[in-house]
N, C-alpha and C. Protein backbone atom coordinates (compact mmCIF):
# COMPACT_ATOMS: atom_id res chain seq x y z
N UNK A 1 75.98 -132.91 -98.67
CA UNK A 1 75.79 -133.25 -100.06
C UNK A 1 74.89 -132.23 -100.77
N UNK A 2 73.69 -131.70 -100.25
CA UNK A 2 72.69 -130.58 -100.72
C UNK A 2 73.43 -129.59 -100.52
N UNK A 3 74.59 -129.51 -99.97
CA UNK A 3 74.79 -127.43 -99.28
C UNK A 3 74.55 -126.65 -100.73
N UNK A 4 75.18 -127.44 -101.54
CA UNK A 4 75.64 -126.57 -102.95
C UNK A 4 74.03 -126.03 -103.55
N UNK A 5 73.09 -126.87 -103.16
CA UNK A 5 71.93 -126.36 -104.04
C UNK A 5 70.89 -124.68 -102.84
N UNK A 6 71.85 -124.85 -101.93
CA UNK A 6 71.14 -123.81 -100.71
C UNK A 6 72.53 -122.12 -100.93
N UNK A 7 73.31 -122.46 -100.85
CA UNK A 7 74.61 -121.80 -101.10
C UNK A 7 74.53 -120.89 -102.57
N UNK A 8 74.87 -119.47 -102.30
CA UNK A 8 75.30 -118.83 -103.18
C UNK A 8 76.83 -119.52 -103.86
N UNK A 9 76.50 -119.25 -105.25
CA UNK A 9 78.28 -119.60 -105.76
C UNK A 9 79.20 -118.91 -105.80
N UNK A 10 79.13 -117.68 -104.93
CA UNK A 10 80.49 -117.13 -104.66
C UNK A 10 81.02 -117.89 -103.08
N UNK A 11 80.23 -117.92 -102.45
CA UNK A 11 80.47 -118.59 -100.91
C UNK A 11 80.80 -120.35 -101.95
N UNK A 12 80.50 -120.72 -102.41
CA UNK A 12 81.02 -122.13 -102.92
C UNK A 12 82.46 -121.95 -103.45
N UNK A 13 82.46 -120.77 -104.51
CA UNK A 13 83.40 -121.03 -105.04
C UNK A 13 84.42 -120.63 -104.02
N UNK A 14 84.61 -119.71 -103.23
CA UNK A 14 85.55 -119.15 -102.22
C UNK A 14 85.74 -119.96 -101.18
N UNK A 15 84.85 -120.90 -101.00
CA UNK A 15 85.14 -122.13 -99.96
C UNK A 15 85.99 -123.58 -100.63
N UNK A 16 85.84 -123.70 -102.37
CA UNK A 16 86.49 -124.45 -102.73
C UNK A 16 87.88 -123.52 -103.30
N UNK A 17 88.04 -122.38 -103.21
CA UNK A 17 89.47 -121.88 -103.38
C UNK A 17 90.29 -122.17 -101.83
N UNK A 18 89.42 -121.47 -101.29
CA UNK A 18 90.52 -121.98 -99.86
C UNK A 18 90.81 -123.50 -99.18
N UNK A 19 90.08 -124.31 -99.71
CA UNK A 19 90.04 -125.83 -99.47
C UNK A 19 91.16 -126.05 -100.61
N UNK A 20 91.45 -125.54 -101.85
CA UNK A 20 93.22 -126.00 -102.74
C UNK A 20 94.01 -125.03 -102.28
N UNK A 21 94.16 -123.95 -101.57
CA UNK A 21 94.95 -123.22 -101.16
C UNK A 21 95.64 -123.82 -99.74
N UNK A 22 94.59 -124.45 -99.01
CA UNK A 22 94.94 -125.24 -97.66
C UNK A 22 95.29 -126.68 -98.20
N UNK A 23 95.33 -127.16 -99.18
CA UNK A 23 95.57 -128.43 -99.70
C UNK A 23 97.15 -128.11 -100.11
N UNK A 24 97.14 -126.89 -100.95
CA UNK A 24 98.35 -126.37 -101.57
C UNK A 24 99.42 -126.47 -100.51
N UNK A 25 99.39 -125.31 -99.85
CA UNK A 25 100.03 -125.49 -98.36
C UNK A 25 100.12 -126.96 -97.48
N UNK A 26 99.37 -127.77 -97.41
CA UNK A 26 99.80 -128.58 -96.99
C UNK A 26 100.09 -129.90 -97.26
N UNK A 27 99.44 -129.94 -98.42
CA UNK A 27 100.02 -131.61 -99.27
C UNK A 27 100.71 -131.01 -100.27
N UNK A 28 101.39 -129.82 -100.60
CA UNK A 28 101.84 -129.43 -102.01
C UNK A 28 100.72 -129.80 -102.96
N UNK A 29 99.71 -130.02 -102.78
CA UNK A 29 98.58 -130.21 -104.00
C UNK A 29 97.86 -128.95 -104.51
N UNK A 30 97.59 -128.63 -105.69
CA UNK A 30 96.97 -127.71 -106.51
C UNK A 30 97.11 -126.24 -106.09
N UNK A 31 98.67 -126.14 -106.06
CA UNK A 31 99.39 -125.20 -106.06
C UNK A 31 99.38 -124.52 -107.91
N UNK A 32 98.95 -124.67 -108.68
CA UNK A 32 99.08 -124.54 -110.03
C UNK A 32 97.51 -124.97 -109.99
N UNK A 33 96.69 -123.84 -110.13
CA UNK A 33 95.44 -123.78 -110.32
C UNK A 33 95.15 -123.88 -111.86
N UNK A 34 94.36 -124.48 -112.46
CA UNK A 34 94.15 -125.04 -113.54
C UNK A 34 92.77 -125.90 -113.95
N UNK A 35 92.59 -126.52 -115.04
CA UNK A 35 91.75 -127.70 -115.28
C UNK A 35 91.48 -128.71 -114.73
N UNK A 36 92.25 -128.99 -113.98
CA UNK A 36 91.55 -130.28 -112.78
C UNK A 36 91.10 -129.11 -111.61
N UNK A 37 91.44 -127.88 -110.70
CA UNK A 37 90.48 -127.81 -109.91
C UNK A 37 89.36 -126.70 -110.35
N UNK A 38 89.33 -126.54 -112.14
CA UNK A 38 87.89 -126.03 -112.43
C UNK A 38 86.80 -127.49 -112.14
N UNK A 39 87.31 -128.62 -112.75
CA UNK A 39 87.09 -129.88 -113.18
C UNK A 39 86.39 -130.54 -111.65
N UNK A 40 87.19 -129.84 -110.65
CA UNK A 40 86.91 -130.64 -108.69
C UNK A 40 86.07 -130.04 -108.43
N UNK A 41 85.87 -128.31 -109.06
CA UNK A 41 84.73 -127.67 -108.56
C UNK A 41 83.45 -127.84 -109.15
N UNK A 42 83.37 -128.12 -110.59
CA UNK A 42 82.27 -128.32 -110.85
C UNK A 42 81.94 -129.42 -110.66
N UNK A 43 82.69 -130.23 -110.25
CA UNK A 43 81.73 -132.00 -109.95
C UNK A 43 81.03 -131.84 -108.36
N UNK A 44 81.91 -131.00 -107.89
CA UNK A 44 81.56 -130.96 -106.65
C UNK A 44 80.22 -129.72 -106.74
N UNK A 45 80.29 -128.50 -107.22
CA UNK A 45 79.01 -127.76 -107.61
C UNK A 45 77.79 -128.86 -108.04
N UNK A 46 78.39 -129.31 -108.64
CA UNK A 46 76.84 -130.23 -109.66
C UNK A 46 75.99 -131.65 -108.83
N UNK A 47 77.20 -131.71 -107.98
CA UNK A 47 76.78 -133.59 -107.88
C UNK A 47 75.91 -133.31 -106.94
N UNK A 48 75.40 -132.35 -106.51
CA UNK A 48 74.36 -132.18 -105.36
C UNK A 48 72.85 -132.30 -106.23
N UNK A 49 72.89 -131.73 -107.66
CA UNK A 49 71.87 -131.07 -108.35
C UNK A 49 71.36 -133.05 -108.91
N UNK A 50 72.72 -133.56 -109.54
CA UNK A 50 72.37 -134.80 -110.18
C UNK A 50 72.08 -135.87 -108.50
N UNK A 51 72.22 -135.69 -107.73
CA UNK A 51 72.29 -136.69 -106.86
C UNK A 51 70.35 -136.91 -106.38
N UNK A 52 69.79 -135.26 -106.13
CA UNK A 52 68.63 -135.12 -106.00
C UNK A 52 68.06 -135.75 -106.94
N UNK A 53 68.04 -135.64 -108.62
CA UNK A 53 67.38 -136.52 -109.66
C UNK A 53 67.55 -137.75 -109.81
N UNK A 54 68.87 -138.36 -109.08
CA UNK A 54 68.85 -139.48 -109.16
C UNK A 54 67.88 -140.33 -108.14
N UNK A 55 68.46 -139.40 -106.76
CA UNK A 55 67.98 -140.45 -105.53
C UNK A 55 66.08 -140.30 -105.84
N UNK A 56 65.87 -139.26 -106.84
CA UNK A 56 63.78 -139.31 -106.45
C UNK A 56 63.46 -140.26 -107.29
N UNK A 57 64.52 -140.78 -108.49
CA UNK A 57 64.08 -141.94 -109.30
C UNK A 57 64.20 -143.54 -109.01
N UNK A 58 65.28 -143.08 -107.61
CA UNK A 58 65.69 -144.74 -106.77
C UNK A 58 64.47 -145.25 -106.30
N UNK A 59 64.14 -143.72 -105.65
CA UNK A 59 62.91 -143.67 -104.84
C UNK A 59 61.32 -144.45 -105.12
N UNK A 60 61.29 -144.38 -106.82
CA UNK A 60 60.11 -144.53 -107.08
C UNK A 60 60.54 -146.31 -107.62
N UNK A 61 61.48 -146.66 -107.63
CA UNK A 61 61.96 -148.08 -108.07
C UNK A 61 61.34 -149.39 -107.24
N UNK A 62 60.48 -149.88 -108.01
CA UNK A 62 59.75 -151.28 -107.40
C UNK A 62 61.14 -152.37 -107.45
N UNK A 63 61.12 -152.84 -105.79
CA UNK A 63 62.20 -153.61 -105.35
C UNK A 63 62.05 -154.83 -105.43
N UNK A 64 60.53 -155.28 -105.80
CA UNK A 64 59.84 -156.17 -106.69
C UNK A 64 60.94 -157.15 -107.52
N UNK A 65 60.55 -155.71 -108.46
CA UNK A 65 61.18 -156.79 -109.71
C UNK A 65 62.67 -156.69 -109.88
N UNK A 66 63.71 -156.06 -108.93
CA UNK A 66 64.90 -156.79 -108.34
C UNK A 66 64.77 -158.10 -107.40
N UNK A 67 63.93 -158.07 -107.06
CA UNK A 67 63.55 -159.80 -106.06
C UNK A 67 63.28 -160.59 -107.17
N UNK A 68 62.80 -160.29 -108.03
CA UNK A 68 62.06 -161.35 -108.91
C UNK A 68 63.25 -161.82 -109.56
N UNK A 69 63.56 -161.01 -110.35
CA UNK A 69 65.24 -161.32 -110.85
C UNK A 69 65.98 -161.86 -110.43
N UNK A 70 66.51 -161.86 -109.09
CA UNK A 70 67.25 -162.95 -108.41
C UNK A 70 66.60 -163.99 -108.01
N UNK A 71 65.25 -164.08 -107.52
CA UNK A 71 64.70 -165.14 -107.63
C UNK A 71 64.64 -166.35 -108.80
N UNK A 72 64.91 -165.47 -109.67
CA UNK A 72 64.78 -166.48 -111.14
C UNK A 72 66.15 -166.70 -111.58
N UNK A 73 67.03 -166.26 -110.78
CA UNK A 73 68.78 -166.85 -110.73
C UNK A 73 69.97 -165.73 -111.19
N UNK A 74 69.39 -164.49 -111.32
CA UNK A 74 70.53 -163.41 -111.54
C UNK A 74 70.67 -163.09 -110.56
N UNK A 75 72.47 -162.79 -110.54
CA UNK A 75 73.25 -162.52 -109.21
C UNK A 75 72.95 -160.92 -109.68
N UNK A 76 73.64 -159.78 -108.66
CA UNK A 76 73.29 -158.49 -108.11
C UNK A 76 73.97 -158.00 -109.73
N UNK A 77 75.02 -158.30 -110.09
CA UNK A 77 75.34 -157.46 -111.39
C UNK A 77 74.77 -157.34 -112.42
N UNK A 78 74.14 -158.57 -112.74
CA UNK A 78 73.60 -158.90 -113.79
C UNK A 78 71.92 -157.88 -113.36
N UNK A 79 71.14 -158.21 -112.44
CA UNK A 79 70.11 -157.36 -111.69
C UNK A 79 70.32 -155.94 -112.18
N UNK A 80 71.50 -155.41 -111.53
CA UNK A 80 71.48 -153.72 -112.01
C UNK A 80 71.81 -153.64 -113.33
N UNK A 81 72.52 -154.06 -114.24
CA UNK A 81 72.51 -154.09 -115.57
C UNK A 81 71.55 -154.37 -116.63
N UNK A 82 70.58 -155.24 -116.13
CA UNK A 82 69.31 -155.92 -117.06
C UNK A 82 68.39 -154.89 -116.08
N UNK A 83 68.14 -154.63 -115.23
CA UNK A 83 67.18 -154.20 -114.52
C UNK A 83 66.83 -152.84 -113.83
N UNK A 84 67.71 -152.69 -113.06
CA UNK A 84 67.62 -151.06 -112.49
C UNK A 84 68.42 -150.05 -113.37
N UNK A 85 69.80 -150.64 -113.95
CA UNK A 85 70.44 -149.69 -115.18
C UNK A 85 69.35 -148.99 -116.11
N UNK A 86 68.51 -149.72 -116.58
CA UNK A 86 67.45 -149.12 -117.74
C UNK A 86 66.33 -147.94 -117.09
N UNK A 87 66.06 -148.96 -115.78
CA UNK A 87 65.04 -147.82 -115.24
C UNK A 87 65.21 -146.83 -114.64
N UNK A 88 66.51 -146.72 -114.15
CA UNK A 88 67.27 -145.40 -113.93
C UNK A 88 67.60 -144.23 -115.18
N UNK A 89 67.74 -145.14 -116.17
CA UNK A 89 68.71 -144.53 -117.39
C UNK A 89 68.02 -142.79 -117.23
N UNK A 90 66.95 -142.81 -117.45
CA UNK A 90 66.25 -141.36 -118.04
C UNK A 90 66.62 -140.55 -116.64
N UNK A 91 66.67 -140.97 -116.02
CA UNK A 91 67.30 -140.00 -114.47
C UNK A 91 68.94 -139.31 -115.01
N UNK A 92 69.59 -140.82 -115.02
CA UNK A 92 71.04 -140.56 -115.22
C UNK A 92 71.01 -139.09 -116.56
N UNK A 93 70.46 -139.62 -117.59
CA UNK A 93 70.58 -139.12 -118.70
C UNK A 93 69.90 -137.21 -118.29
N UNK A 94 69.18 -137.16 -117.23
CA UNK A 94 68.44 -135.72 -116.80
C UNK A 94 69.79 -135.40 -115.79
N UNK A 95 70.18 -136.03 -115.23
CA UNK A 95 71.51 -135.25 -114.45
C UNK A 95 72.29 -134.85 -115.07
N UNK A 96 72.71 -135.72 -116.16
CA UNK A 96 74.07 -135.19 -117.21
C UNK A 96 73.70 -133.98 -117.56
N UNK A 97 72.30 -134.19 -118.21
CA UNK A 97 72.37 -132.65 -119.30
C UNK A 97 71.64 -131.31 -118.13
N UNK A 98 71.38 -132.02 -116.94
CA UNK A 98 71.63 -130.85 -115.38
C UNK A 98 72.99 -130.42 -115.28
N UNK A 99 73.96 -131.10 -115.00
CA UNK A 99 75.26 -131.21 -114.56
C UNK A 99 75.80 -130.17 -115.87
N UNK A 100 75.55 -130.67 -117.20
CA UNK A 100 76.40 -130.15 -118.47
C UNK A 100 76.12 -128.81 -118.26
N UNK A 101 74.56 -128.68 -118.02
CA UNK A 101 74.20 -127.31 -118.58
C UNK A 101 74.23 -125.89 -117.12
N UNK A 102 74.61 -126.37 -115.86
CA UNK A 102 74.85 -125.81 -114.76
C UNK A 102 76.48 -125.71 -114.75
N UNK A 103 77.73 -126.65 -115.36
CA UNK A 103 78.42 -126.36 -115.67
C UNK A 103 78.89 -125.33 -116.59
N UNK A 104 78.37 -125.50 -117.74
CA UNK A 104 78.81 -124.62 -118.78
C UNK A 104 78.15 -123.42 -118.39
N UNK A 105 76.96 -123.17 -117.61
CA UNK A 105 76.34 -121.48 -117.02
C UNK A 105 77.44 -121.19 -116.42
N UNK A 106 77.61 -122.19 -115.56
CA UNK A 106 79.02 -121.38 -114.29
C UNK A 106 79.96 -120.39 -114.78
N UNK A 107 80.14 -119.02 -113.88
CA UNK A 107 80.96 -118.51 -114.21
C UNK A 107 81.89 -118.06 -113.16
N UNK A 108 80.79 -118.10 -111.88
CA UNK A 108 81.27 -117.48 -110.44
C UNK A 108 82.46 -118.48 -109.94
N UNK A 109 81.97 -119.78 -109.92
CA UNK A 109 83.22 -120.64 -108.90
C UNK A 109 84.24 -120.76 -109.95
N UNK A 110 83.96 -121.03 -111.55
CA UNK A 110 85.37 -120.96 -112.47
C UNK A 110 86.25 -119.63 -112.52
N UNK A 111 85.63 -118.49 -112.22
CA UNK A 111 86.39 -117.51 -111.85
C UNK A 111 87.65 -117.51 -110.49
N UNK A 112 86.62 -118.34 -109.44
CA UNK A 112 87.77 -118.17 -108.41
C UNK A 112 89.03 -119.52 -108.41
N UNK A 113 88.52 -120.61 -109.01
CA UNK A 113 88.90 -121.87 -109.37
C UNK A 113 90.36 -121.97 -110.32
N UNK A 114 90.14 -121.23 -111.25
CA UNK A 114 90.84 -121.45 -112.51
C UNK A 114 92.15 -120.15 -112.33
N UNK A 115 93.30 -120.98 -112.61
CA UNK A 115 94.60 -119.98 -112.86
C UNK A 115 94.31 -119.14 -113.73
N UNK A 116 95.62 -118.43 -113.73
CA UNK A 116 95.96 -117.93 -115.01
C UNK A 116 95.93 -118.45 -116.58
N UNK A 117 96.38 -119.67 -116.40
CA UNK A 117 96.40 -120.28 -118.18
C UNK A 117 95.62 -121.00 -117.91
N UNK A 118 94.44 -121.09 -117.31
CA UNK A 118 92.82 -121.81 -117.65
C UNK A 118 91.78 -121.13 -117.90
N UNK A 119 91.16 -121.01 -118.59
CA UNK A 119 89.72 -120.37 -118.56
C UNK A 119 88.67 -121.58 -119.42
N UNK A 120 87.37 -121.02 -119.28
CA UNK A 120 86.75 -121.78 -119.55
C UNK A 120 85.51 -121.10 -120.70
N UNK A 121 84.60 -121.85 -121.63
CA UNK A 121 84.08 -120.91 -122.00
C UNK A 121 82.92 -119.95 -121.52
N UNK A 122 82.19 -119.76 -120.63
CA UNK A 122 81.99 -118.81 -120.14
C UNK A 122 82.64 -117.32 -119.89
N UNK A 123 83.83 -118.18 -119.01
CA UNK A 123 84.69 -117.02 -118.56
C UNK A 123 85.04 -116.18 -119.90
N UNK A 124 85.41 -116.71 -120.78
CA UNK A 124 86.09 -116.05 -122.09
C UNK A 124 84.68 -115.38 -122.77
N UNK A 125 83.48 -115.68 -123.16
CA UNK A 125 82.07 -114.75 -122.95
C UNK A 125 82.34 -113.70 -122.25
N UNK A 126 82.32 -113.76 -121.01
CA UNK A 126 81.80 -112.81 -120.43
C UNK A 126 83.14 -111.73 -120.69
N UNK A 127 84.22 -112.19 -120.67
CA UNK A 127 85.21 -111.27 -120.86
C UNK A 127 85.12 -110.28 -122.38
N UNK A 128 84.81 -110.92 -123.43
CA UNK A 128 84.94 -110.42 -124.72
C UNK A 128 83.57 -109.33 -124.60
N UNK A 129 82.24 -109.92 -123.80
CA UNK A 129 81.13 -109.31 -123.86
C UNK A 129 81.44 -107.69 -123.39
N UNK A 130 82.38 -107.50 -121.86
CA UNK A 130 82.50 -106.38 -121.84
C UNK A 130 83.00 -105.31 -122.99
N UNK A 131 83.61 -106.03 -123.92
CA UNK A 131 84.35 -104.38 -124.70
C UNK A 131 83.04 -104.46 -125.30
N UNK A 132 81.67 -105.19 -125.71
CA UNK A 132 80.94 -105.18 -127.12
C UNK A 132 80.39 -106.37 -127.49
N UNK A 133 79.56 -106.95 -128.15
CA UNK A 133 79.23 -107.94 -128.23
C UNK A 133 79.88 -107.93 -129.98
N UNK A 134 80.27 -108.98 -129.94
CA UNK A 134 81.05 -109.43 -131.65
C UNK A 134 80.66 -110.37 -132.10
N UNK A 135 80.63 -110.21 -133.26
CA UNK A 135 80.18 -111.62 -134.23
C UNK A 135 80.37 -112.67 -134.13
N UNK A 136 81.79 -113.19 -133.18
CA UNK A 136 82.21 -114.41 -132.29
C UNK A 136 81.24 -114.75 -131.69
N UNK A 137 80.45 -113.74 -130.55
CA UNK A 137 79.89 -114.29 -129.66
C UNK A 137 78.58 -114.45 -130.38
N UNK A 138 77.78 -113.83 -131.38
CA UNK A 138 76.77 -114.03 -132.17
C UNK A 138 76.77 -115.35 -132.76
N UNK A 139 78.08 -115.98 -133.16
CA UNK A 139 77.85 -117.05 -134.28
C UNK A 139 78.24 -118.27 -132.86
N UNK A 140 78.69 -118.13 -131.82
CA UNK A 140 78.78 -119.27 -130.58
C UNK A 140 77.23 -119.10 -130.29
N UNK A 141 76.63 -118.19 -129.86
CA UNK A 141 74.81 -118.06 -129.52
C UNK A 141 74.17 -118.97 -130.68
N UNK A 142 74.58 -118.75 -131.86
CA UNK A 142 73.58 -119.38 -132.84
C UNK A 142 73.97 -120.72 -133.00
N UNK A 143 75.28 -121.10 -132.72
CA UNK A 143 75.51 -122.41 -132.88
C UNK A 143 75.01 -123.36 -131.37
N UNK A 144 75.10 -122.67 -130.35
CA UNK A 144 74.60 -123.22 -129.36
C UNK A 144 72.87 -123.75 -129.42
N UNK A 145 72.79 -122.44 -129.83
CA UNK A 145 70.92 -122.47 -130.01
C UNK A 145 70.83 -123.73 -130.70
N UNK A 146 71.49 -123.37 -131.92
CA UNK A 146 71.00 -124.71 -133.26
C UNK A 146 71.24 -126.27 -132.66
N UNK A 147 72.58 -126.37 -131.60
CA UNK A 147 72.65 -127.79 -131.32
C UNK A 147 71.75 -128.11 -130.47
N UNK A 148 71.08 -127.23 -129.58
CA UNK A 148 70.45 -127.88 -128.22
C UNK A 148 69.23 -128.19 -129.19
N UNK A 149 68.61 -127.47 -130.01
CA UNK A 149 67.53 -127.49 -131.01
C UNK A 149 67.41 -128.88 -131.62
N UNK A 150 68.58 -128.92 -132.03
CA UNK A 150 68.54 -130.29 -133.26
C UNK A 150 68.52 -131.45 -131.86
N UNK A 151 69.34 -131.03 -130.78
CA UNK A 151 69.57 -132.41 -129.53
C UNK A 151 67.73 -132.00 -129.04
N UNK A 152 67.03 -131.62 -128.60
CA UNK A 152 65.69 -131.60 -128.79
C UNK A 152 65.14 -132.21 -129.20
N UNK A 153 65.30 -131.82 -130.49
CA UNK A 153 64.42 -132.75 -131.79
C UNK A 153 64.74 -134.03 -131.79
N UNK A 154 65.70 -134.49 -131.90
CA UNK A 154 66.37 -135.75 -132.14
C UNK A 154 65.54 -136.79 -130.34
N UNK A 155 66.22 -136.12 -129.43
CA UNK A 155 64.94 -136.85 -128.16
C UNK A 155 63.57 -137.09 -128.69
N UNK A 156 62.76 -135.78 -129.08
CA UNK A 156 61.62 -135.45 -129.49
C UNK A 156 61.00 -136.81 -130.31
N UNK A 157 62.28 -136.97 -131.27
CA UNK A 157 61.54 -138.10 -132.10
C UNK A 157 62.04 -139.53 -131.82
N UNK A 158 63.10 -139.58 -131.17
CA UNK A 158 63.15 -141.18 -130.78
C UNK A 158 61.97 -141.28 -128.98
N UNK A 159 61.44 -140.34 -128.73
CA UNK A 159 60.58 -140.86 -127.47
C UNK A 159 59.20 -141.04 -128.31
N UNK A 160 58.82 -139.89 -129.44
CA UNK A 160 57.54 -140.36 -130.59
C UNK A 160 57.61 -141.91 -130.93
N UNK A 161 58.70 -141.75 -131.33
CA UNK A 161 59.18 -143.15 -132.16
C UNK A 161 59.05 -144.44 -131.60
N UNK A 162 59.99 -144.41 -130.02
CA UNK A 162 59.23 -145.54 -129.10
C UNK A 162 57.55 -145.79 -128.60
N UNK A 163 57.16 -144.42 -128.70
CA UNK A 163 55.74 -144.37 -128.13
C UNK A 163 55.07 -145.18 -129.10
N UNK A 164 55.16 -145.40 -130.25
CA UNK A 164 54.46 -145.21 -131.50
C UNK A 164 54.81 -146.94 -131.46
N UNK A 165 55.96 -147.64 -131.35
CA UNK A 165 56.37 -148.88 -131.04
C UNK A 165 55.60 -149.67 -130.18
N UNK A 166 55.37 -148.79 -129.14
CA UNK A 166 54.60 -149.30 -127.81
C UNK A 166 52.87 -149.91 -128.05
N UNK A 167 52.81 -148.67 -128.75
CA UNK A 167 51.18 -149.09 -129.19
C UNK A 167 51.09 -149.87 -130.42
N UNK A 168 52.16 -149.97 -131.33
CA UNK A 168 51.69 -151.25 -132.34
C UNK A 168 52.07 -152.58 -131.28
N UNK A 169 53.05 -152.38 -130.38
CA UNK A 169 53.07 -153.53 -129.69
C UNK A 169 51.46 -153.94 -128.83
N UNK A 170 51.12 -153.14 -128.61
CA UNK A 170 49.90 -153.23 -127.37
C UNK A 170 48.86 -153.89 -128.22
N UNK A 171 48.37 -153.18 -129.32
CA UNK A 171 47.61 -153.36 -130.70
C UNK A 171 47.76 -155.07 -130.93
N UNK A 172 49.09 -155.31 -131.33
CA UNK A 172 49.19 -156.91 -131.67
C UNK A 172 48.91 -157.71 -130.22
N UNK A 173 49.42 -157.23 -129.02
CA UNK A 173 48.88 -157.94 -128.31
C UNK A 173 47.63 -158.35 -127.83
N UNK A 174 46.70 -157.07 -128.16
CA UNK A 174 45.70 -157.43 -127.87
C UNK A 174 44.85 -158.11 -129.16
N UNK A 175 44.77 -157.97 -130.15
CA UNK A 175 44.75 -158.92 -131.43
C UNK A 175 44.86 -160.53 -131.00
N UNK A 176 45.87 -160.68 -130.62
CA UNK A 176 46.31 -161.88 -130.41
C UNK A 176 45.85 -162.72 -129.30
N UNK A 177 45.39 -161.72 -128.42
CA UNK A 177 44.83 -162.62 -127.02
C UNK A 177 43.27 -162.86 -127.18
N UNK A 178 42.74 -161.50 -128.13
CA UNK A 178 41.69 -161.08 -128.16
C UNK A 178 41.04 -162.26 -129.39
């Protein structure tokens, strides 16, 4: 499950070309290299990276207050949905934008991965970059910049925003007891 985070990505990607080439050959499967095995390689590249952020946040999970919960009459679904779903969330939500943003870097295993009529955007970067850099790739840089910026900000102020919640909550509570 870790190899991928120890492993160069040419040895990945050349180990997941010959794993659809031996699939090809012998189940007739992904003989027509394409968008599902860019799609097999990067889940399989990534899920090592999101699996580590997930399992250190399982890790720190008081099993507590899953006992308590069923103790007080919720069955196991209702438990991970009201209970461990939330306190996981900020894990889940750090793998995605791990996973998104180690995906969209990739260029090595989508190179060996992807046919002829697939590419991805990287691959198409790096290709245009050799003749020159062009105003294409200037106005994709600035639009990239500007969204991760504004997706920043926008976290930035709904975690202010809850913080800021937290302490008028704390404030009235202690008012009130006090």
């Amino acid at each position: 499950m870790t190899a991928p985070l120890v492993m160069p990505e040419v040895i990945t990607g050349l180990s997941i070309l010959l794993l659809f080439v031996a699939m090809g050959d012998t189940f007739g499967l992904f003989q027509e290299r394409g968008v599902m095995t860019i799609w097999i390689a990067h889940v399989t590249f990534c899920v090592a990276f999101v699996t580590v952020v997930i399992s250190s946040r399982l890790g720190e999970l008081d099993k507590s207050l899953e006992e308590a919960a069923m103790d007080l009459g919720a069955n196991r679904v209702k438990v991970f949905f009201l209970i461990t779903l939330p306190i996981i969330a900020p894990a889940l939500a750090s793998g995605w934008l791990l996973a998104f943003t180690l995906s969209l870097d990739d260029l090595v295993i989508s190179s060996f991965v992807s046919g002829p009529s697939s590419t991805t955007l990287p691959m198409k970067v790096f290709s245009s970059v050799r003749m020159g850099v062009s105003p294409k790739i200037n106005a994709l840089a600035t639009l990239l910049i500007a969204i991760v910026s504004v997706a920043a900000f926008i976290g930035w102020w709904l975690m202010a925003r809850e913080e800021k919640q937290r302490q008028r909550d704390m404030q009235l509570a202690l008012q009130q007891g006090g």
